[in-house]
N, C-alpha and C. Protein backbone atom coordinates (compact mmCIF):
# COMPACT_ATOMS: atom_id res chain seq x y z
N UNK A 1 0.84 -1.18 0.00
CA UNK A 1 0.00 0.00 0.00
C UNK A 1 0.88 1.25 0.00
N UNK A 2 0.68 1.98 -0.79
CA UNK A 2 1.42 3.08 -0.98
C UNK A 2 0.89 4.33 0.29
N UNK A 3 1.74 5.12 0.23
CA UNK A 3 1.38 6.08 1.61
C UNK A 3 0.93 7.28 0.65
N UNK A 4 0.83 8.15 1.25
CA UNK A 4 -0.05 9.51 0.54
C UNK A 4 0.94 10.26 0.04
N UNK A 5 2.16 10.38 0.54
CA UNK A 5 2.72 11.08 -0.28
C UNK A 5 3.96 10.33 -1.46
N UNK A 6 3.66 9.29 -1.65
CA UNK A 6 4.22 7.95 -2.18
C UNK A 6 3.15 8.21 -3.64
N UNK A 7 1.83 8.69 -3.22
CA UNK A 7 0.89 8.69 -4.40
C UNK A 7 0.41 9.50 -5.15
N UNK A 8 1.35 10.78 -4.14
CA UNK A 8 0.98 12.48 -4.56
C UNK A 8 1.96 12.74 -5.37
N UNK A 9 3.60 11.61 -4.97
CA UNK A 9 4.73 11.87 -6.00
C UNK A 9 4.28 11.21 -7.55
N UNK A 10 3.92 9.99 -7.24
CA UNK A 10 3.69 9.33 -8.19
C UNK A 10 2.60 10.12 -9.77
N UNK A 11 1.75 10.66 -8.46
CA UNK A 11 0.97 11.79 -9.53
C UNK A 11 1.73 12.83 -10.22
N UNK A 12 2.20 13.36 -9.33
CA UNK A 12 2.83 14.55 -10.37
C UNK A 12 3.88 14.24 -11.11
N UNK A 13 4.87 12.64 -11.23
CA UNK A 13 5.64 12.13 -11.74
C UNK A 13 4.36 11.69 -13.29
N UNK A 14 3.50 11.28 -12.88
CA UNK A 14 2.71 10.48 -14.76
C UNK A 14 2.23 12.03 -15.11
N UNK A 15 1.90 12.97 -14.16
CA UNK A 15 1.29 14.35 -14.62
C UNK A 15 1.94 15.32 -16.13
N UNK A 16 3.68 14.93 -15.04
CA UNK A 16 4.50 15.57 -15.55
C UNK A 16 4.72 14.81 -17.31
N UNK A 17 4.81 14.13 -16.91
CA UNK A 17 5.37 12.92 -18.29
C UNK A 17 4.40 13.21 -19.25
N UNK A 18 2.94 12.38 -18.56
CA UNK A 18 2.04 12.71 -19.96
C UNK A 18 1.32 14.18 -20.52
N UNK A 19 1.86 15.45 -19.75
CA UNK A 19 1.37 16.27 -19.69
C UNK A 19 2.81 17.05 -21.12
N UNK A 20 3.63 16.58 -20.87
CA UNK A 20 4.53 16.98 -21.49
C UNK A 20 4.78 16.10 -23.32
N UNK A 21 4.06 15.16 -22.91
CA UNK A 21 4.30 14.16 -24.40
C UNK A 21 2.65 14.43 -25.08
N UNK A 22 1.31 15.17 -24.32
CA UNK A 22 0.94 15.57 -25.05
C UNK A 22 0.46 16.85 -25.13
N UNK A 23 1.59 17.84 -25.10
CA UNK A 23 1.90 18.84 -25.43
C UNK A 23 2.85 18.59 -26.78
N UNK A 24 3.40 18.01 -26.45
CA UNK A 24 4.84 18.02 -27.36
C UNK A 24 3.87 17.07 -28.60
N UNK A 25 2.90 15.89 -28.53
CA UNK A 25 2.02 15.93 -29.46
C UNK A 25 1.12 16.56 -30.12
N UNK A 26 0.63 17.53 -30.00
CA UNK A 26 -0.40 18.36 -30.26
C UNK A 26 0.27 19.79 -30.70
N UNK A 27 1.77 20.24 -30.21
CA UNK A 27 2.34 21.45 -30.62
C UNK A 27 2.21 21.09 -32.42
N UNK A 28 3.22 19.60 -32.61
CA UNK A 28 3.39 18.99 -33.70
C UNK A 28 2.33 19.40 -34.25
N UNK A 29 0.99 18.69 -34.34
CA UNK A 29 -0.32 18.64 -34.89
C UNK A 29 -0.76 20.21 -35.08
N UNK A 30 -0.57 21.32 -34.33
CA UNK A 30 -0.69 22.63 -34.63
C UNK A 30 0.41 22.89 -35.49
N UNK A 31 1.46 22.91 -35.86
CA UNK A 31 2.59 23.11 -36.63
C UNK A 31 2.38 22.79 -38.01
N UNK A 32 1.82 21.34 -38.15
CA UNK A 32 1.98 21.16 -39.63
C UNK A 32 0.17 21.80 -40.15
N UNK A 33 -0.89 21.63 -39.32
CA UNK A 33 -1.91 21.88 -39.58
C UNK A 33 -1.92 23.28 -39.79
N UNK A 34 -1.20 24.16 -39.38
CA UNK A 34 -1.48 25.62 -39.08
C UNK A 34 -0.32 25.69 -40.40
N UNK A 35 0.79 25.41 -40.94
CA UNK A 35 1.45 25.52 -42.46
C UNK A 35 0.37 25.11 -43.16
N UNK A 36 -0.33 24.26 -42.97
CA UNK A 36 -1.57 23.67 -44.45
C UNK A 36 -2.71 25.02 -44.26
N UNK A 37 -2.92 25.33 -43.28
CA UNK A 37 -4.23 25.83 -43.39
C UNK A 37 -4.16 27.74 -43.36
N UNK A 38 -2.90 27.93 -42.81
CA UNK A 38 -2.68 29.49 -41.98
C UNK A 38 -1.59 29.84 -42.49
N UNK A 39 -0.80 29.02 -43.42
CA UNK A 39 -0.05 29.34 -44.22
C UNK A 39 1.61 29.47 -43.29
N UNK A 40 1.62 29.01 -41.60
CA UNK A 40 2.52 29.65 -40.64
C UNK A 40 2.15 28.28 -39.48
N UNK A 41 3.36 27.55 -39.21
CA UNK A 41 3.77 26.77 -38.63
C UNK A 41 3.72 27.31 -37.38
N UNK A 42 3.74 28.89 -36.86
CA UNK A 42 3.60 29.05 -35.78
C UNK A 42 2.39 29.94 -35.71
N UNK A 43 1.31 29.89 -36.40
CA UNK A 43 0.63 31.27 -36.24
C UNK A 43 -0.61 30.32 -35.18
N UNK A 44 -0.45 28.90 -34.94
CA UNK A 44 -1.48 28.58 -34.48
C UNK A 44 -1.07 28.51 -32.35
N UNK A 45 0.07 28.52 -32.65
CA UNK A 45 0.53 28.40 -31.01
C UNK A 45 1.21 30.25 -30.84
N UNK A 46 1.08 31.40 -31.48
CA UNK A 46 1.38 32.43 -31.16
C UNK A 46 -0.63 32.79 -30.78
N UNK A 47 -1.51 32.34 -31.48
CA UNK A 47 -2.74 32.79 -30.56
C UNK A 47 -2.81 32.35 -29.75
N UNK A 48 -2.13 31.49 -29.06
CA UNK A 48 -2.09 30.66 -27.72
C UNK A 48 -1.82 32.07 -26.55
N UNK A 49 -1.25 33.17 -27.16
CA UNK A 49 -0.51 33.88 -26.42
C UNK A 49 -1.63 35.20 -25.83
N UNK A 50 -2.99 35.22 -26.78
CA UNK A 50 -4.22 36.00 -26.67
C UNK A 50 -4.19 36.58 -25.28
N UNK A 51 -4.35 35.27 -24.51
CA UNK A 51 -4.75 35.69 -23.13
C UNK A 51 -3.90 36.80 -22.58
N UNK A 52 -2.68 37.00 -23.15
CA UNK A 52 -2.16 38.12 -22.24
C UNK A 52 -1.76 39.07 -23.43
N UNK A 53 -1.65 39.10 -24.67
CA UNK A 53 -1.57 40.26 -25.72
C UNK A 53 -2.61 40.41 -26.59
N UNK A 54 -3.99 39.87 -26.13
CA UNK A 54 -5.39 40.31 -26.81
C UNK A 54 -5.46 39.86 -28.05
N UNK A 55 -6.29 40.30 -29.17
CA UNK A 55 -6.57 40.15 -29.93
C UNK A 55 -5.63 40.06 -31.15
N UNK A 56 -4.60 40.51 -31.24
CA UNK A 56 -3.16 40.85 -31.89
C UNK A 56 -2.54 39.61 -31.74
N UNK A 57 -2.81 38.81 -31.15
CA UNK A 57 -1.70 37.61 -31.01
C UNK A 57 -2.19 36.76 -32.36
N UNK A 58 -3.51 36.89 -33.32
CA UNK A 58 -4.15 36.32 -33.87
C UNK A 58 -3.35 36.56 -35.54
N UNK A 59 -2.77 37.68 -35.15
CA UNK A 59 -2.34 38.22 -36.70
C UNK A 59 -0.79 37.90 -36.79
N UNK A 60 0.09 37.29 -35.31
CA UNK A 60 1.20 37.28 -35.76
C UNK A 60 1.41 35.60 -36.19
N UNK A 61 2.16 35.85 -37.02
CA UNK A 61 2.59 34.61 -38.35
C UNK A 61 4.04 34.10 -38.18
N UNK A 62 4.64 34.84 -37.32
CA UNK A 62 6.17 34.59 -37.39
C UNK A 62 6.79 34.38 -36.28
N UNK A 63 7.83 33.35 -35.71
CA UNK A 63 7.79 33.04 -34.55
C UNK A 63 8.69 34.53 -33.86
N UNK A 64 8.33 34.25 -32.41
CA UNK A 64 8.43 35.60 -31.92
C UNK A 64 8.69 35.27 -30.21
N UNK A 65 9.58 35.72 -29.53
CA UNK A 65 9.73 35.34 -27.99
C UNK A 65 8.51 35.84 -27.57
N UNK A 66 7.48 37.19 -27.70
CA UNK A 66 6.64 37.59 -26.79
C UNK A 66 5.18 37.06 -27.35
N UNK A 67 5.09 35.95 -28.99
CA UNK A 67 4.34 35.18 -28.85
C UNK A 67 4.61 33.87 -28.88
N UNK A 68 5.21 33.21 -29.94
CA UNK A 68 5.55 31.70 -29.86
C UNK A 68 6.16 31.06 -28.57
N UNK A 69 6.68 31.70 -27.48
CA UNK A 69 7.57 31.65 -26.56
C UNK A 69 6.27 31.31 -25.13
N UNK A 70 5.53 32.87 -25.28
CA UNK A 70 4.41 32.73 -24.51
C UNK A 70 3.19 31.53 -24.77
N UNK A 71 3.01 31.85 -25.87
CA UNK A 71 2.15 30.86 -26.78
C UNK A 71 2.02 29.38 -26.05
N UNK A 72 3.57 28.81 -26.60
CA UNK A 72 4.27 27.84 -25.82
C UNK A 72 3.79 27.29 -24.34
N UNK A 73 4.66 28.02 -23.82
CA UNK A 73 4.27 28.20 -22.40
C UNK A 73 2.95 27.68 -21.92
N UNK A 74 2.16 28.69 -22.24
CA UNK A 74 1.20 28.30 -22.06
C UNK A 74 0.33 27.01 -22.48
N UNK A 75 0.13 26.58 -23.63
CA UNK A 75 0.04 25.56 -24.14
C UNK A 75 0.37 24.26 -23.14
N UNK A 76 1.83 24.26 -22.88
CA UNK A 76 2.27 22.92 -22.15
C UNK A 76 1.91 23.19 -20.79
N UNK A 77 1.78 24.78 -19.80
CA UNK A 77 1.25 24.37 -18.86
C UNK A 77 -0.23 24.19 -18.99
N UNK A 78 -1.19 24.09 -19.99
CA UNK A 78 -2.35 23.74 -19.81
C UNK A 78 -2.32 22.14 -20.03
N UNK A 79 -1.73 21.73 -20.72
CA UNK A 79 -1.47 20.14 -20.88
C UNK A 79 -0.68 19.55 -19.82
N UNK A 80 -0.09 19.95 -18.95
CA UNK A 80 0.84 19.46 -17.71
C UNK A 80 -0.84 19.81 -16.83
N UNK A 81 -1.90 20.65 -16.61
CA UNK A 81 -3.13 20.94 -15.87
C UNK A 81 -3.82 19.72 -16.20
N UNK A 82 -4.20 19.40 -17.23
CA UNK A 82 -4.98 18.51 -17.47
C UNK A 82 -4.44 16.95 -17.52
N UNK A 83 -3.28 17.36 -17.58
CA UNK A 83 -2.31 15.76 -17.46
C UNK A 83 -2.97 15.38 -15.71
N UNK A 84 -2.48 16.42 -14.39
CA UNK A 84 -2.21 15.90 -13.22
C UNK A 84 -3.58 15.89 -12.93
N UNK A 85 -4.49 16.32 -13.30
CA UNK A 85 -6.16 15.90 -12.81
C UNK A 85 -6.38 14.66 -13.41
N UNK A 86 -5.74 14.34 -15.13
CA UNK A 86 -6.09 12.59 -15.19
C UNK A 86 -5.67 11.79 -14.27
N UNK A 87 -4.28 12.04 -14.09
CA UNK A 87 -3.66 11.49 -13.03
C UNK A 87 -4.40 11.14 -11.59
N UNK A 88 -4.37 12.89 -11.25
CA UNK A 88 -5.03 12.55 -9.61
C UNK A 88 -6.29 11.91 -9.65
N UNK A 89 -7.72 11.75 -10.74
CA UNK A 89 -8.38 10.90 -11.09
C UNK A 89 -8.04 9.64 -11.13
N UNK A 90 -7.11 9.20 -11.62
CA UNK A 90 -6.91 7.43 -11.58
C UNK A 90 -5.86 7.08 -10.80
N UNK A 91 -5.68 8.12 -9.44
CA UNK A 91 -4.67 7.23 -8.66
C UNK A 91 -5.21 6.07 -8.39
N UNK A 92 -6.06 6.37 -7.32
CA UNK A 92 -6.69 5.24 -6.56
C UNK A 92 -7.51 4.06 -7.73
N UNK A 93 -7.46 4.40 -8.73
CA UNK A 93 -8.04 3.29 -9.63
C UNK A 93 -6.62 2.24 -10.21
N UNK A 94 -7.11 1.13 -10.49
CA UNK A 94 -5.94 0.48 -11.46
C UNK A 94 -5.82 0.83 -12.69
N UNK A 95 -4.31 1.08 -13.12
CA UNK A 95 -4.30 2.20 -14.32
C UNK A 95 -4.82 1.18 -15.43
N UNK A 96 -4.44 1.61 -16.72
CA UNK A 96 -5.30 1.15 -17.99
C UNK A 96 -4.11 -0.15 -17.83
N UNK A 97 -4.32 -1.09 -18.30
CA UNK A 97 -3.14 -2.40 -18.33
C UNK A 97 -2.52 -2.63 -20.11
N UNK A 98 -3.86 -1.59 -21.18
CA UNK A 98 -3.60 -2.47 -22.33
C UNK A 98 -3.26 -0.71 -23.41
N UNK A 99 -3.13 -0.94 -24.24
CA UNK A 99 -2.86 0.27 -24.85
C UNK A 99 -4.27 1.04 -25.37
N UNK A 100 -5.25 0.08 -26.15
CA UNK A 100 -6.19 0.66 -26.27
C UNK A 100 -7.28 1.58 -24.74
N UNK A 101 -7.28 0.78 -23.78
CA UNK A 101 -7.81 1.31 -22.82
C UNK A 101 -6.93 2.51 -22.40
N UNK A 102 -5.58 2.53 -22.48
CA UNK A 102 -5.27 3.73 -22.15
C UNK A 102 -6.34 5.00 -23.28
N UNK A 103 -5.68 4.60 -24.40
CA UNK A 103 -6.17 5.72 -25.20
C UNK A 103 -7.53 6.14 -25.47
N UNK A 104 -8.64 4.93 -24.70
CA UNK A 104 -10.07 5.32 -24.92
C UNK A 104 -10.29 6.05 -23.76
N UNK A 105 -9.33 5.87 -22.29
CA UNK A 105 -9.62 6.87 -20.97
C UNK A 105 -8.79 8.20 -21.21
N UNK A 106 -7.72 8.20 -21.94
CA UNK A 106 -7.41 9.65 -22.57
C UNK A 106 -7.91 10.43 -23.40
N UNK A 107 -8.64 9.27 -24.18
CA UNK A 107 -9.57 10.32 -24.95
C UNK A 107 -10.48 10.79 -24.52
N UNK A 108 -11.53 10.34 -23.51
CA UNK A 108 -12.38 11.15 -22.72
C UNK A 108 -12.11 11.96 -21.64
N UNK A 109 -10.78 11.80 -21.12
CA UNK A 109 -10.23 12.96 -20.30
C UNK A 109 -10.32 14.35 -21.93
N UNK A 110 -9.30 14.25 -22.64
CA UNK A 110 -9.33 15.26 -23.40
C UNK A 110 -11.02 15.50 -24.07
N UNK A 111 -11.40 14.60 -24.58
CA UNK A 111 -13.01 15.33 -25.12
C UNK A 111 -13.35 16.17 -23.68
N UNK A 112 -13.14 15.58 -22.42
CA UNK A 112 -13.71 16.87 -20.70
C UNK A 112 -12.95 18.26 -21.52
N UNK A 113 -11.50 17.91 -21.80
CA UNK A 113 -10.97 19.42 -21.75
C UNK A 113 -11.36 20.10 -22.91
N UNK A 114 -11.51 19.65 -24.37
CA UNK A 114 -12.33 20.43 -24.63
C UNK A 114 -13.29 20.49 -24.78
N UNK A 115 -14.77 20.29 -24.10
CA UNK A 115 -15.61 20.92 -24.06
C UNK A 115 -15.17 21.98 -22.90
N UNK A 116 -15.09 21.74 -22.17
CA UNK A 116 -14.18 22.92 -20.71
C UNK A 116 -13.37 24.16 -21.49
N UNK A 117 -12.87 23.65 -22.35
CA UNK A 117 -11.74 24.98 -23.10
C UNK A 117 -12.91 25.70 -23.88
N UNK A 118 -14.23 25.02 -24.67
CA UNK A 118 -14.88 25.99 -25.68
C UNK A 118 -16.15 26.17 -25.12
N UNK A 119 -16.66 25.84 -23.81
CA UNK A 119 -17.99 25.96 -23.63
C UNK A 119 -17.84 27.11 -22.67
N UNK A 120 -17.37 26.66 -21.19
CA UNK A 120 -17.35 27.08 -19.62
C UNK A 120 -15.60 28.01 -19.59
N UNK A 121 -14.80 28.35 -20.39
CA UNK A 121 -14.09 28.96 -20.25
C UNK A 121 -14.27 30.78 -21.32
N UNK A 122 -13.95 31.26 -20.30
CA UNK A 122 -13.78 32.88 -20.85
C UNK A 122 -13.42 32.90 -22.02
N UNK A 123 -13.56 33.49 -23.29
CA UNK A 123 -13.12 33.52 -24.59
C UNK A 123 -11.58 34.20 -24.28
N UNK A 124 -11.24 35.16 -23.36
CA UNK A 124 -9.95 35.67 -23.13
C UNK A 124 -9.05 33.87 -22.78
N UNK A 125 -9.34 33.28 -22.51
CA UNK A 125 -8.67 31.86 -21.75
C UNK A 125 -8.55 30.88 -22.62
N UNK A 126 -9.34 30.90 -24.36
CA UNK A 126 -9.63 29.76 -24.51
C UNK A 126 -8.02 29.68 -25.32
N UNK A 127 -7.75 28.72 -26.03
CA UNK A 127 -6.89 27.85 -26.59
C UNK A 127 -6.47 29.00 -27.61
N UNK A 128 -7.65 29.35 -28.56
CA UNK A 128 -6.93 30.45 -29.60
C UNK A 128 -6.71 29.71 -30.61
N UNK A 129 -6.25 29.01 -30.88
CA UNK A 129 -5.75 28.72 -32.04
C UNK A 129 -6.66 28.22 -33.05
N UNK A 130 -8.12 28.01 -32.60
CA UNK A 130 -9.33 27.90 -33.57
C UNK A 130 -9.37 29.00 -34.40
N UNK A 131 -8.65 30.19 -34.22
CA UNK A 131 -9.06 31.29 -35.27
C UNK A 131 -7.93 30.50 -36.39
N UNK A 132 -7.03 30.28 -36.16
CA UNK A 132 -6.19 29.73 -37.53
C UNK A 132 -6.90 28.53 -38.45
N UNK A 133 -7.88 27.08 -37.46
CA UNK A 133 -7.63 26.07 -37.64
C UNK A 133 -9.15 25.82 -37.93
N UNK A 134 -9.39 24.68 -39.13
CA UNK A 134 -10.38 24.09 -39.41
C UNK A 134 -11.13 22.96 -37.96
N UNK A 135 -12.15 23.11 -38.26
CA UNK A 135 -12.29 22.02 -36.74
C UNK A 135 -11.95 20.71 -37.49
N UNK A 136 -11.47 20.08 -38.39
CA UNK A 136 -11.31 18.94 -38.55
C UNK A 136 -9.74 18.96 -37.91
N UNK A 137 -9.22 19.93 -38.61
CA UNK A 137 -7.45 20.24 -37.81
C UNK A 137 -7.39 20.14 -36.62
N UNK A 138 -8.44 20.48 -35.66
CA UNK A 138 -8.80 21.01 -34.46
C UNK A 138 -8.94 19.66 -33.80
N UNK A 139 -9.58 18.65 -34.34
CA UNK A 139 -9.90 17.42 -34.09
C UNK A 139 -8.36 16.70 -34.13
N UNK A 140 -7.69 17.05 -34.88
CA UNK A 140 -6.32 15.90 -35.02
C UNK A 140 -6.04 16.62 -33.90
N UNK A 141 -5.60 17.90 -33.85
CA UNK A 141 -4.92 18.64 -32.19
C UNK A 141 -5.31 18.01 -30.87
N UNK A 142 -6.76 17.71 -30.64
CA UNK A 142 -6.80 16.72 -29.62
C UNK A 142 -7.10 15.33 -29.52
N UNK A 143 -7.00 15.17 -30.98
CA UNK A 143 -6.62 13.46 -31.01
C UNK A 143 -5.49 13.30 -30.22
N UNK A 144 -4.02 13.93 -31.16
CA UNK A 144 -2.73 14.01 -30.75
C UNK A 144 -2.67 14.14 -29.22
N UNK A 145 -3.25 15.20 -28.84
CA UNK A 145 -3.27 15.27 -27.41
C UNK A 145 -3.32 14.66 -26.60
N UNK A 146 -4.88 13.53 -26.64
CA UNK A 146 -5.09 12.55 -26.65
C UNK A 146 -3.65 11.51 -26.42
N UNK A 147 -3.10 11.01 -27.44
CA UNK A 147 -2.30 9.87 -28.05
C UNK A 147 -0.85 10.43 -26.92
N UNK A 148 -0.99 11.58 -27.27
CA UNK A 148 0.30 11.96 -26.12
C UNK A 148 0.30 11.73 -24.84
N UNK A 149 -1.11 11.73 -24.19
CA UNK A 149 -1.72 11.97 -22.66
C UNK A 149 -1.81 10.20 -22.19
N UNK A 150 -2.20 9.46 -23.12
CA UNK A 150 -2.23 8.00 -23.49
C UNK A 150 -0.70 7.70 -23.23
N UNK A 151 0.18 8.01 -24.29
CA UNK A 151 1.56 7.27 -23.95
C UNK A 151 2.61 7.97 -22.64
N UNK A 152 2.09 8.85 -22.21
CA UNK A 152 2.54 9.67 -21.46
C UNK A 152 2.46 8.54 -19.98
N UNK A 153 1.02 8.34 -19.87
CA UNK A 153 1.00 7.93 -18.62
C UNK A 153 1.18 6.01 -18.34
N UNK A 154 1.18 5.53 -20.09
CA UNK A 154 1.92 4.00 -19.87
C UNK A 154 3.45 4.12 -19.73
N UNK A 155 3.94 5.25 -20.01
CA UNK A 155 5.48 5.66 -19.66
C UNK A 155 5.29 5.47 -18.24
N UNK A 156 5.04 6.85 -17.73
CA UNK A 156 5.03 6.63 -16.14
C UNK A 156 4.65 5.35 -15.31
N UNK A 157 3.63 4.68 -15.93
CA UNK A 157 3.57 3.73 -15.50
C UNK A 157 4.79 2.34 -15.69
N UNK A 158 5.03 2.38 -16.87
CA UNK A 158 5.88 1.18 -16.73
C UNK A 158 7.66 1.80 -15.90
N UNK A 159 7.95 2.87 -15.73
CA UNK A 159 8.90 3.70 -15.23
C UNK A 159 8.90 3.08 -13.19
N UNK A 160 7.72 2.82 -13.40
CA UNK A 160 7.26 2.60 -11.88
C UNK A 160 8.28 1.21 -11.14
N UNK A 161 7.98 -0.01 -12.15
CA UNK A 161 8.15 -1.53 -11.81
C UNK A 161 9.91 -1.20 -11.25
């Protein structure tokens, strides 16, 4: 039996992991989707940056420290947020054992986040990068997310044994 703070490390250890592999999946998936569609590999993670340079973050196309940088940032700490709530959700459960079950309980963690990102969040807060992106693009972004948040936390898990 693990002790509480044996399970609080353990959380923010799969938080960290899958929060970071699907970020680092989904940046990808904004990168090439946002060159096909926005004509700018970064114009879809510089609206990421809205929340704190307004409406203007929408028009820049070129990577930039005070957007792609912020953009960034932000991006992976919202995916490291939603990583450690899957997490702290399935401590106390037995994690997924098979690959598909991982990726069908990651995918409904991410379908929570976005409806949460486009319904119940402030338009100043949301993601942004729908002004660049087709919702079918939009759909691979949290597939990927998804697939990242999925291998993220059979990492942590097999990291464990």
């Amino acid at each position: 039996m693990k002790t509480a703070n044996q399970q609080q490390l353990q959380v923010l250890r799969t938080g960290l992991v899958a929060g970071t592999l699907a970020s680092f999946a989904s940046t990808g998936a904004l990168m090439l989707c946002g060159r096909r569609e926005a004509g700018s590999m970064v114009a879809p993670t510089n609206a990421t940056s809205h929340w704190l340079w307004g409406d203007q973050a929408f028009a820049v196309r070129e990577p930039t420290l005070k957007h792609t940088a912020i953009g960034y940032a932000t991006h992976h700490a919202s995916a490291i947020f939603w990583a450690l709530l899957y997490a702290w959700l399935h401590a106390s459960r037995h994690p997924a054992q098979s690959v598909p079950a991982a990726l069908a309980s990651a995918g409904a963690a991410t379908a929570v986040a976005c409806a949460v990102d486009y319904t119940i969040t402030p338009r100043r807060l949301t993601p942004g990068f729908e002004h660049h992106l087709s919702k079918r693009s939009m759909g691979i972004v949290y597939g990927l997310f998804a697939v990242g948040l999925a291998a993220g936390c059979l990492l942590a898990q097999r990291g464990r044994g």
